[in-house]
Protein backbone atom coordinates (compact mmCIF):
# COMPACT_ATOMS: atom_id res chain seq x y z
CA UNK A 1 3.64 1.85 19.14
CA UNK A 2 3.91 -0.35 22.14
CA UNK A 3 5.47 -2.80 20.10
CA UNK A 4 8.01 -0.82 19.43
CA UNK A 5 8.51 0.95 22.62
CA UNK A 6 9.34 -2.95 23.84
CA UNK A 7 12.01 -3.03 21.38
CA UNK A 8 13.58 0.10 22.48
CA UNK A 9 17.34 -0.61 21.67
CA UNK A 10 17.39 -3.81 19.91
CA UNK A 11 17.30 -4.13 16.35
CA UNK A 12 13.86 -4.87 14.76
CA UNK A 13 12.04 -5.81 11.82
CA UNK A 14 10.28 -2.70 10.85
CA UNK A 15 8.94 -4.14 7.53
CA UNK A 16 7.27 -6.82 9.19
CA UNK A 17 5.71 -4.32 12.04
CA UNK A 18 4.18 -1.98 9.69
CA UNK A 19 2.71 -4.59 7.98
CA UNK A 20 1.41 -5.70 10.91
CA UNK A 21 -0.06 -2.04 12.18
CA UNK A 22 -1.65 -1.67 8.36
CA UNK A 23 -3.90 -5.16 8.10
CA UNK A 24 -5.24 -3.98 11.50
CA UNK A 25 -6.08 -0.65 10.63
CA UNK A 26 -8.00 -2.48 7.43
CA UNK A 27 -8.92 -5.54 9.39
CA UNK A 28 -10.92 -2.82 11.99
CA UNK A 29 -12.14 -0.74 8.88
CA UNK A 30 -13.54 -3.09 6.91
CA UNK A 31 -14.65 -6.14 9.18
CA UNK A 32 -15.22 -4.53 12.33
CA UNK A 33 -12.51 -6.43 14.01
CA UNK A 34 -9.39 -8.28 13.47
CA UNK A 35 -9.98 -11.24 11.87
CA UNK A 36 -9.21 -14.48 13.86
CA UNK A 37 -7.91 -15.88 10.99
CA UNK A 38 -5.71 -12.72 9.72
CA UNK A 39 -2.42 -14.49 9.47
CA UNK A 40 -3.95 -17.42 7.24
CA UNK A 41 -5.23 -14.39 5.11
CA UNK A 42 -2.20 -12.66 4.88
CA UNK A 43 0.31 -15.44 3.59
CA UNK A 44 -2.66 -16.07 1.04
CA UNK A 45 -2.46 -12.39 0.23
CA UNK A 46 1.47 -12.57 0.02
CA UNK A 47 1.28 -15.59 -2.05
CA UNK A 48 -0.83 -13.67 -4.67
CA UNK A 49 0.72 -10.24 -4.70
CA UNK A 50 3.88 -12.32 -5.82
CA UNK A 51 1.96 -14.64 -8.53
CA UNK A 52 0.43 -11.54 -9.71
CA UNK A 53 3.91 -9.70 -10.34
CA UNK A 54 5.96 -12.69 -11.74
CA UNK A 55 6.50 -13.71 -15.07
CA UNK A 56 3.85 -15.55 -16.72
CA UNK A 57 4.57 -17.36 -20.71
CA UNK A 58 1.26 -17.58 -21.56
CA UNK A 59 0.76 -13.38 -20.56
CA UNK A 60 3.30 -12.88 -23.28
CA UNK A 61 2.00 -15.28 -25.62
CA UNK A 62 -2.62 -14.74 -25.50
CA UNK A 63 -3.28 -16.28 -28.75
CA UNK A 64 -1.32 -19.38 -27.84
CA UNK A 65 -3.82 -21.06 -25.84
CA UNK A 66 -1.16 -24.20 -25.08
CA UNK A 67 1.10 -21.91 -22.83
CA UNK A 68 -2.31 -21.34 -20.61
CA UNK A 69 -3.27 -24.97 -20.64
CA UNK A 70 -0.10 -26.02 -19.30
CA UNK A 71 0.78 -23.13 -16.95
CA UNK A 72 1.63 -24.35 -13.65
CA UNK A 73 0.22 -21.04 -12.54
CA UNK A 74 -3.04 -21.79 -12.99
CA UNK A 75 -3.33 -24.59 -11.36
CA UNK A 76 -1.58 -22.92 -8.35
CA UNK A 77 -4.23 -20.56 -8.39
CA UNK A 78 -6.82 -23.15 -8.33
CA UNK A 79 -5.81 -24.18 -4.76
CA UNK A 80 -5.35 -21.46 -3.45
CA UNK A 81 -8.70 -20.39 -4.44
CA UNK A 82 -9.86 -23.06 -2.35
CA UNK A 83 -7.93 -22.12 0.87
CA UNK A 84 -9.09 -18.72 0.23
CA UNK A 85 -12.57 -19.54 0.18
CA UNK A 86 -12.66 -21.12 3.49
CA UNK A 87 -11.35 -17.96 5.22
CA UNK A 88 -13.69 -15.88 3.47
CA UNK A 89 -16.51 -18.22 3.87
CA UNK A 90 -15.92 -17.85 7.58
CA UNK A 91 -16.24 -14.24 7.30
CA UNK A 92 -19.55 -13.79 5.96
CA UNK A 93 -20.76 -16.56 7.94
CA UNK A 94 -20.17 -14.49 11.25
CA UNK A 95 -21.41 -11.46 9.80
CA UNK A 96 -24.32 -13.38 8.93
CA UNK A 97 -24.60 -14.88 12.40
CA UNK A 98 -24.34 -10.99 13.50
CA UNK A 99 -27.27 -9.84 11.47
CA UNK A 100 -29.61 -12.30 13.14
CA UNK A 101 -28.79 -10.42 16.87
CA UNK A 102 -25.93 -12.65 17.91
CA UNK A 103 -23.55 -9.52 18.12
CA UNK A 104 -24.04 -5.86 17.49
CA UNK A 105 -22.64 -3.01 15.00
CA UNK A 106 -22.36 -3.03 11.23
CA UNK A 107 -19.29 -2.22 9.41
CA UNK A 108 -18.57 -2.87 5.17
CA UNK A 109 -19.19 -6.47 4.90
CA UNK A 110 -22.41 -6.04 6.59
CA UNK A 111 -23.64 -3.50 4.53
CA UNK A 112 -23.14 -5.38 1.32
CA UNK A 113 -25.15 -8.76 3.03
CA UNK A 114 -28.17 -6.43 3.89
CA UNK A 115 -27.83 -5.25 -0.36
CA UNK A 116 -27.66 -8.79 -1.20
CA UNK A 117 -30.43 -9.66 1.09
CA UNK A 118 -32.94 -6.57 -0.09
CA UNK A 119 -31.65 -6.04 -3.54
CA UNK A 120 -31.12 -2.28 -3.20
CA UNK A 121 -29.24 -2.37 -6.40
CA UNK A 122 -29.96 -3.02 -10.07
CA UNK A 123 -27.68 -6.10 -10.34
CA UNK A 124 -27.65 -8.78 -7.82
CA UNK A 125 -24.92 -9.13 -5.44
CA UNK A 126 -23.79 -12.82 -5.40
CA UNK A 127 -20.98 -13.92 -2.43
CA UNK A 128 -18.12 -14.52 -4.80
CA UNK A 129 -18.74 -10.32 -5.19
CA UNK A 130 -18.67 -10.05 -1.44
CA UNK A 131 -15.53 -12.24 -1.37
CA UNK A 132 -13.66 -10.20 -4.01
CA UNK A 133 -14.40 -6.98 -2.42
CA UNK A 134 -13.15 -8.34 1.21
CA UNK A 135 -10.26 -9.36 -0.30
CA UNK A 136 -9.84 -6.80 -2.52
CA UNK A 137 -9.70 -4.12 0.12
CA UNK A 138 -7.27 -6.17 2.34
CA UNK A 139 -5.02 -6.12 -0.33
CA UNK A 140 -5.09 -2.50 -1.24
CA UNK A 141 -5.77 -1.10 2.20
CA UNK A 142 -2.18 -3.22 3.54
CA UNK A 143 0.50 -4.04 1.12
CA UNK A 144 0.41 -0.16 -1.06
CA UNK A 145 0.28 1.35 2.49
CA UNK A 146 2.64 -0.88 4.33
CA UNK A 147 5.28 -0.69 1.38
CA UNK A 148 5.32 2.95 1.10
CA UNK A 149 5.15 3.55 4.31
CA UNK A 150 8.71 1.48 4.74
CA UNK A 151 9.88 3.15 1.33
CA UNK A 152 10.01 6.35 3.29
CA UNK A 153 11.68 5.32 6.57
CA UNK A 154 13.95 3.97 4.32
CA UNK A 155 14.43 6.87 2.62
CA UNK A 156 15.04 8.89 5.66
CA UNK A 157 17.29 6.80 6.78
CA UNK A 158 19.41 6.76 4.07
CA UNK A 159 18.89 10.68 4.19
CA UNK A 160 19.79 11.89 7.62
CA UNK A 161 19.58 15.64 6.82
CA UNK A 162 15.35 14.74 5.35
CA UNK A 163 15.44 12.50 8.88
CA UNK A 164 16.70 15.76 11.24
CA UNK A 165 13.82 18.27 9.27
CA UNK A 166 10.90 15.95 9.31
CA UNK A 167 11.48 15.16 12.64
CA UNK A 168 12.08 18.80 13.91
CA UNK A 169 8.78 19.45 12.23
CA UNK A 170 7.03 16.85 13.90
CA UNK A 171 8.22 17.53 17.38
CA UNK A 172 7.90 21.27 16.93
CA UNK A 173 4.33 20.57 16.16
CA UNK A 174 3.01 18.13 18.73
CA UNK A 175 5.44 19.65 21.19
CA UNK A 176 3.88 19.14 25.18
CA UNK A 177 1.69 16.12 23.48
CA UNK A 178 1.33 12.68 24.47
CA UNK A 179 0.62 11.36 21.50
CA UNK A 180 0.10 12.45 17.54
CA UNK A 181 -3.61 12.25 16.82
CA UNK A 182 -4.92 11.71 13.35
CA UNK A 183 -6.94 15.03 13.09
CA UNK A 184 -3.78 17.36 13.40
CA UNK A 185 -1.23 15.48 10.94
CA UNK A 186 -2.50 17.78 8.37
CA UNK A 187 -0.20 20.26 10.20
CA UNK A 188 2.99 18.23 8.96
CA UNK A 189 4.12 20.30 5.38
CA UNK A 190 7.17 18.66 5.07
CA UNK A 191 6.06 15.32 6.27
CA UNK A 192 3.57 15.52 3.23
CA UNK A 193 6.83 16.65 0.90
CA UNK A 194 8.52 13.36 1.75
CA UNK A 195 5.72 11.16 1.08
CA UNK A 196 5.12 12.70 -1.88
CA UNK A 197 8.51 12.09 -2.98
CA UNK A 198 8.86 8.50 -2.11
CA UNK A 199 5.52 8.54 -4.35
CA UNK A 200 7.86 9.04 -7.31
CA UNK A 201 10.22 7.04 -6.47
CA UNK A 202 8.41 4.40 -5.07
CA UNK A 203 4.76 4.34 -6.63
CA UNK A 204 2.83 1.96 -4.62
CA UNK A 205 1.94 0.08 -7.96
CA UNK A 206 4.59 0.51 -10.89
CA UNK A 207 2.71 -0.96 -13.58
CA UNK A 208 -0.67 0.42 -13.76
CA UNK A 209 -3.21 -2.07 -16.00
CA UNK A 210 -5.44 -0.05 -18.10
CA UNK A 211 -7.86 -1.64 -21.08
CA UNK A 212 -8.66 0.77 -24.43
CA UNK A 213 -12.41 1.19 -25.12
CA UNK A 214 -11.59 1.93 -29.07
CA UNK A 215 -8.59 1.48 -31.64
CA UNK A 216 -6.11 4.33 -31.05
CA UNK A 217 -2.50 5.40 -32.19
CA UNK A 218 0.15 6.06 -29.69
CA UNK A 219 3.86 6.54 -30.17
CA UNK A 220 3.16 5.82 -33.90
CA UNK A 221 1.79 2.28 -32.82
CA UNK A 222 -1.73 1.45 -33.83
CA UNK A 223 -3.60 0.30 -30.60
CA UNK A 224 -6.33 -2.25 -31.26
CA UNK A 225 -9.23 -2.25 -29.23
CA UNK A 226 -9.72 -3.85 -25.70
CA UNK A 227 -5.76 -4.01 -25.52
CA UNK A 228 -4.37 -3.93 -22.27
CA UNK A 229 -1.81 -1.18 -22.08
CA UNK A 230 0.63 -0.84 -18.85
CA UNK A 231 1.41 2.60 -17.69
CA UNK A 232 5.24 2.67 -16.13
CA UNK A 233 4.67 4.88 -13.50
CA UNK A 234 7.63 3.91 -11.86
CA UNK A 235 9.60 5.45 -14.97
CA UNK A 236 7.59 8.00 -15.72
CA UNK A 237 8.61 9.30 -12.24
CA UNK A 238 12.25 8.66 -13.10
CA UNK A 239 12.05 10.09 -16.43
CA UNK A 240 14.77 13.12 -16.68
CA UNK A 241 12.84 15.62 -19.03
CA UNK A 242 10.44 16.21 -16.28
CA UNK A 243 12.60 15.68 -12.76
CA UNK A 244 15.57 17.70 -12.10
CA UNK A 245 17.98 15.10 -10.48
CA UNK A 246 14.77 12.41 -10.55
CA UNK A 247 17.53 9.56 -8.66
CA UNK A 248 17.74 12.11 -5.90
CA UNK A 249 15.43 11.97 -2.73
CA UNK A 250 14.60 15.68 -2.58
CA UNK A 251 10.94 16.25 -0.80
CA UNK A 252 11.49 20.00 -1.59
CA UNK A 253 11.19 19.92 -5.32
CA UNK A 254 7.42 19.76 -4.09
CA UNK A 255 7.59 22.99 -2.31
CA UNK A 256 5.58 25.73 -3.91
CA UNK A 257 5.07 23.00 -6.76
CA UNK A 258 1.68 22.98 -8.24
CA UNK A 259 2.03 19.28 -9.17
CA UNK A 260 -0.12 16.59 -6.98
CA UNK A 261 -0.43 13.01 -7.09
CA UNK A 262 -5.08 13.67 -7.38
CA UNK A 263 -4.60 12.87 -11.18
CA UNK A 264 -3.73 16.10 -13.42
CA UNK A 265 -0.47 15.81 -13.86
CA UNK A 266 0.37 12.88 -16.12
CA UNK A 267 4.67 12.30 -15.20
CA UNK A 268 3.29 11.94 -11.68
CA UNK A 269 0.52 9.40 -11.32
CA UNK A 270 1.04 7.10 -8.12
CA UNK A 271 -2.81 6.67 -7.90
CA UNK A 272 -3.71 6.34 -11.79
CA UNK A 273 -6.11 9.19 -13.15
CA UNK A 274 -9.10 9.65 -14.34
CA UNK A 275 -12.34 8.07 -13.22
CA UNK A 276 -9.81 4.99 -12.49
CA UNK A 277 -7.71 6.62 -10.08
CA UNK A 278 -7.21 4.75 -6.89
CA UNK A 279 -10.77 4.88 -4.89
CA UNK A 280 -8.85 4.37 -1.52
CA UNK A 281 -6.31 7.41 -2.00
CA UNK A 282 -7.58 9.23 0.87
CA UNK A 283 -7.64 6.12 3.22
CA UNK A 284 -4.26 4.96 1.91
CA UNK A 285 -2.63 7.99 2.37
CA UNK A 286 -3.90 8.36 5.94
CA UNK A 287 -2.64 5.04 6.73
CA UNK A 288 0.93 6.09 5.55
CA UNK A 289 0.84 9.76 7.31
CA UNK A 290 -0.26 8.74 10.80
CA UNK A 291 2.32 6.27 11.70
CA UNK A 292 5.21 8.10 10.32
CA UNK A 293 3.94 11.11 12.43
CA UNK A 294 4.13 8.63 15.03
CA UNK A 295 7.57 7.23 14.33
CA UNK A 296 8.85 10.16 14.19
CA UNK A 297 7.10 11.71 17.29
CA UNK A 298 8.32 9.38 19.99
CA UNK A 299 11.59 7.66 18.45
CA UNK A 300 14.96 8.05 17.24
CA UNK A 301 16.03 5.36 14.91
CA UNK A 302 19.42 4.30 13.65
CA UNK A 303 21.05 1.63 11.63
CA UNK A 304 22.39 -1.62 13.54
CA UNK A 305 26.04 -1.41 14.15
CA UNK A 306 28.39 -1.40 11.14
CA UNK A 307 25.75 -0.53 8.52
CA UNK A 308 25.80 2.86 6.79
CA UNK A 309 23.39 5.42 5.57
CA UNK A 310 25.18 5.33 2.41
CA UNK A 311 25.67 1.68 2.73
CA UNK A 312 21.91 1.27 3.20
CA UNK A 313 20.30 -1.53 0.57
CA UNK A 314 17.26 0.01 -1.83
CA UNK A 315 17.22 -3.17 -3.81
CA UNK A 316 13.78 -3.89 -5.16
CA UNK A 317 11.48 -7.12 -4.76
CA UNK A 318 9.31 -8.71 -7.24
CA UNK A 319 5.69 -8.97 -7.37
CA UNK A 320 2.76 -6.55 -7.93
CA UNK A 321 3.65 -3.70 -5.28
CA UNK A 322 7.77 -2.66 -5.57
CA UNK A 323 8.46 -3.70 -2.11
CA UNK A 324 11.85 -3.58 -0.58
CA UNK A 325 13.84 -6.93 -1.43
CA UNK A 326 15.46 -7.07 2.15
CA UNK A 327 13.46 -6.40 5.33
CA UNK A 328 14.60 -3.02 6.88
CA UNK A 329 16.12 -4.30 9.99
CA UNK A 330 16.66 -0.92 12.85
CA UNK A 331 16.56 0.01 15.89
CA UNK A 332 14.29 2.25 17.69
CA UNK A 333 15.25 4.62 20.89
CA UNK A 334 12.03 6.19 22.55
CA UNK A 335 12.51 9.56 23.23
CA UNK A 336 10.22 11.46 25.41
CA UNK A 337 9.19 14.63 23.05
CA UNK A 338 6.94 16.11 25.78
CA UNK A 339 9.73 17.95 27.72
């Protein structure tokens, strides 16, 4: 917030700063601290969020084992593999280093070196697991949260009527407060409509990878086992049969609706379902509630001069996450809310 409390006024890069707010909130979740090294991390991250998203010959093509032999892909891969392993070596090292009395606490990474160390579980834990599940949760726990976090200001922007109610709520709420404190955005209804409906229209991940465990039919197709089958939740929460108006942003089609995003109700599945649904819903979702409450607490926003609400671009990017294509550039005006 002081960030942006700087940029009173001036137009800013919001993408970029809520990106910024989300790998610290993971950084200090996961390792304890922000990482030294988080900005070599995150292009890495970047880098493979894209790769991961693009389009790929030898994906469309599995039996033709040329189109993988000469993919330039996989050799791009291959180095950055290397660059990743350095940071991540680095990592574990000082945890290590921590473990032996150098510094003090214990946080994830720690955890899983004292399992690897004892052998607490069945199968051994080697450090390329360790490595995968650092990364892995500095992945999910920024760009999902960052990019639907930005999805809704977006939103609201391009909204002004959603913008006025969410923020009356907010204010009406926290009224007298200096700040918004994690333990009372529960209180925000309506906050928790609009998320949910930049959910549908912006699922954090809008092809969700799934793998059958036996032959099956589907849609009169014959399924073969150990297929991998992609689930387009971005359609599905476009799809017309099931949402009245589904192009319109309209948090209250929520209200009083029995549908959630927890898995049982299969045209809205942001998270996946099942015993595959998202494991980090809770602490995803937290990261997206708690600085909107925020935003909205102690700022006005508006678009830089000349650009419109209706005017406002909702082009798409490319890569594994839907993020916006163009940063959303806007400027904040702190407000004082306790009066």
């Amino acid at each position: 917030m002081k960030s942006l409390e700087a940029s009173s006024g001036n137009a800013i890069d919001l993408t970029d700063k809520i990106f910024t707010f989300t790998s610290t909130i993971t950084c200090r979740a996961a390792f304890g601290k922000v990482m030294t090294d988080r900005e070599g991390l995150i292009a890495l991250f970047k880098e493979a969020v894209a790769m991961a998203g693009g389009f790929e010959l030898a994906d469309l093509f599995p039996s033709w084992k040329l189109f993988s032999v000469l993919s330039w892909s996989k050799y791009k891969l291959w180095r950055m593999r290397g660059k990743l392993d350095l940071i991540l070596d680095g990592i574990i090292d000082e945890h290590k280093r921590k473990q032996s009395g150098e510094f003090g606490g214990e946080d994830i990474v720690d955890v899983l070196i004292r399992m690897q160390k004892t052998g607490e579980l069945k199968f051994p834990i080697t450090t390329d697991n360790i490595k995968a599940v650092i990364f892995d949760m500095f992945v999910a726990g920024t760009e999902t949260s960052s990019t639907t976090t930005v999805w809704a200001m977006a939103e609201l922007l391009r909204n002004p009527h959603v913008m006025e109610k969410a923020k009356a709520e907010v204010r009406g709420a926290f009224q007298g407060k200096a700040a918004v404190e994690e333990s009372d955005v529960h209180e925000l209804k309506y906050l928790k409509l609009v998320i949910k409906e930049t959910f549908r229209l912006h699922p954090p991940i809008p092809l969700l990878p799934r793998q059958t465990r036996e032959e099956c039919k589907a849609g009169g197709y014959a399924i073969p086992n150990k297929t991998k089958v992609m689930f387009n939740v971005w359609s599905m929460g476009r799809d017309a049969k099931y949402w009245d108006e589904p192009e319109v942003f309209r948090p209250e089609r929520f209200e009083n609706s029995p549908k959630d995003f927890i898995g049982n109700d299969f045209e809205y599945i942001p998270f996946g379902a099942g015993r595959r649904i998202c494991p980090g819903l809770n602490f995803g979702l937290a990261n997206i509630e708690l600085p909107l409450a925020k935003m909205l607490y102690h700022f006005d926003w508006k678009l830089p001069k000349g650009m419109t609400s209706d005017g406002l671009d909702m082009s798409e990017g490319e890569g594994l996450t839907v993020s916006r294509k163009a940063p959303l550039i806007i400027i904040p005006q702190l407000c004082n809310p306790t009066n």
